[in-house]
Protein backbone atom coordinates (compact mmCIF):
# COMPACT_ATOMS: atom_id res chain seq x y z
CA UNK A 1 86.08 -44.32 69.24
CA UNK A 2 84.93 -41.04 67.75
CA UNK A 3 83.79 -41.14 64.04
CA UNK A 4 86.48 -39.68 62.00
CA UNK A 5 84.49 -36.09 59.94
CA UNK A 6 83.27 -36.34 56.75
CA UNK A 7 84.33 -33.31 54.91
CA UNK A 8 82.71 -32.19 51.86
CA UNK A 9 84.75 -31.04 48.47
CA UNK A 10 83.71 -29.38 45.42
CA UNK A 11 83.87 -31.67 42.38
CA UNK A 12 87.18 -29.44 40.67
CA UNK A 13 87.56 -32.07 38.41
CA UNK A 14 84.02 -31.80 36.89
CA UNK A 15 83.67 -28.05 37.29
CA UNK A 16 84.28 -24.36 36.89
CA UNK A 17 83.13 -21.37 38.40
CA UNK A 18 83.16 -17.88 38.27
CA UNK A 19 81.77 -15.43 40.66
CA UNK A 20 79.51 -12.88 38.96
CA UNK A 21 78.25 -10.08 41.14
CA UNK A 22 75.80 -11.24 43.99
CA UNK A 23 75.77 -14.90 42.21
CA UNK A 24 78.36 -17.62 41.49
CA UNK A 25 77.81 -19.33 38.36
CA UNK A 26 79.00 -23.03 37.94
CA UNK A 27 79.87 -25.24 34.62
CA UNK A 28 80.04 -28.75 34.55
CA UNK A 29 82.59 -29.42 32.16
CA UNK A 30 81.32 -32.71 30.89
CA UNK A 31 78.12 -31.78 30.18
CA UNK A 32 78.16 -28.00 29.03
CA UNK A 33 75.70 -27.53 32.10
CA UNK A 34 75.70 -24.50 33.86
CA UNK A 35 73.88 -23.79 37.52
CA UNK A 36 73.67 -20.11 39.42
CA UNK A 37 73.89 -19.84 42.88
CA UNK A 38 72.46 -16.64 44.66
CA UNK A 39 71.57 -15.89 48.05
CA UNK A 40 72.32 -18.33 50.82
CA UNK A 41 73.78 -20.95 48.79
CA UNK A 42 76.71 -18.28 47.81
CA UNK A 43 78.17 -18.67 51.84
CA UNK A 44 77.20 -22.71 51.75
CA UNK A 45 78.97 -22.79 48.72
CA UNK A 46 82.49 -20.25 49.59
CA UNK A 47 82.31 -22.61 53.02
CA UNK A 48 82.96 -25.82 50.82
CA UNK A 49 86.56 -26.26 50.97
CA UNK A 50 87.33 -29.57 51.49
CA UNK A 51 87.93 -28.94 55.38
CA UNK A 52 84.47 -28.61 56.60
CA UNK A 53 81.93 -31.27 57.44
CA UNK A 54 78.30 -30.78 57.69
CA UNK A 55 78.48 -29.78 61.47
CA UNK A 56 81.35 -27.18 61.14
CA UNK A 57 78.78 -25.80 57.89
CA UNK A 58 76.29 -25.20 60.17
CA UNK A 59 78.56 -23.97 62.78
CA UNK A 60 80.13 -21.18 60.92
CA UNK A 61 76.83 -20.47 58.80
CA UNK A 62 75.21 -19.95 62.01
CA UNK A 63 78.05 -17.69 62.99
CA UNK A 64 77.79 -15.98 60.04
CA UNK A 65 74.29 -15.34 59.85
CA UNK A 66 73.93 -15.12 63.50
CA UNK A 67 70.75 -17.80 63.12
CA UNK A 68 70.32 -20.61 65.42
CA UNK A 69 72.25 -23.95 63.89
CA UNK A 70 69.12 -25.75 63.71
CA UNK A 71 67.49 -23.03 61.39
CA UNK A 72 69.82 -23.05 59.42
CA UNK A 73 70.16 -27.34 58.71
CA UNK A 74 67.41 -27.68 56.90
CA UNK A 75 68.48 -24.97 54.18
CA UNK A 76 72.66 -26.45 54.52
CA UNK A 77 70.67 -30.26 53.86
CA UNK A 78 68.58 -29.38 50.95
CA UNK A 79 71.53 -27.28 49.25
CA UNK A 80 73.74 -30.12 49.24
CA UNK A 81 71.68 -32.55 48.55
CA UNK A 82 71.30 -30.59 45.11
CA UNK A 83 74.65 -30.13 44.26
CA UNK A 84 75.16 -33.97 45.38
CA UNK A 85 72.07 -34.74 42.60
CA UNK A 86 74.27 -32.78 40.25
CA UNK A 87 77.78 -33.97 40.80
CA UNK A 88 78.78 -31.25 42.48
CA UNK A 89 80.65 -32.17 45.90
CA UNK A 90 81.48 -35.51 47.06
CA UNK A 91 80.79 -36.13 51.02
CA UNK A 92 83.34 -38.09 52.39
């Protein structure tokens, strides 16, 4: 049986976010927190639409970027594991 995919979704009940030129710049509501993302973490982040799973992130990141998948893991790993730490994105 094949393991159903674990997509990953932004926390919209938790947060805002507005895109200000090269950076998007997120609120947590329930804290008054804000957090800027710039540079690779702006594509992670636009790619986190509730219909992509850690493999189809690297997929189209790699696409994107036209990087090997396996370059570009370790940065995809460590950028949600952040925005996990935060309250970000649930995985699942």
């Amino acid at each position: 049986m094949k393991k159903p995919m674990t997509v990953i979704t932004k926390r919209l009940d938790r947060l805002t976010e507005a895109e200000i030129d090269d950076e998007i710049v997120v609120m947590l509501i329930d804290k008054g927190e804000f957090f800027s993302v710039s540079g690779s973490g702006v594509a992670i982040w636009r790619l986190i639409d509730g219909t992509r799973d850690r493999a189809a992130l690297n997929r189209d990141l790699a696409a994107e970027f036209d990087a090997p998948e396996q370059q570009i893991m370790a940065d995809v790993d460590e950028f949600l594991a952040r925005l996990d730490e935060f309250g970000l994105i649930d995985e699942g």
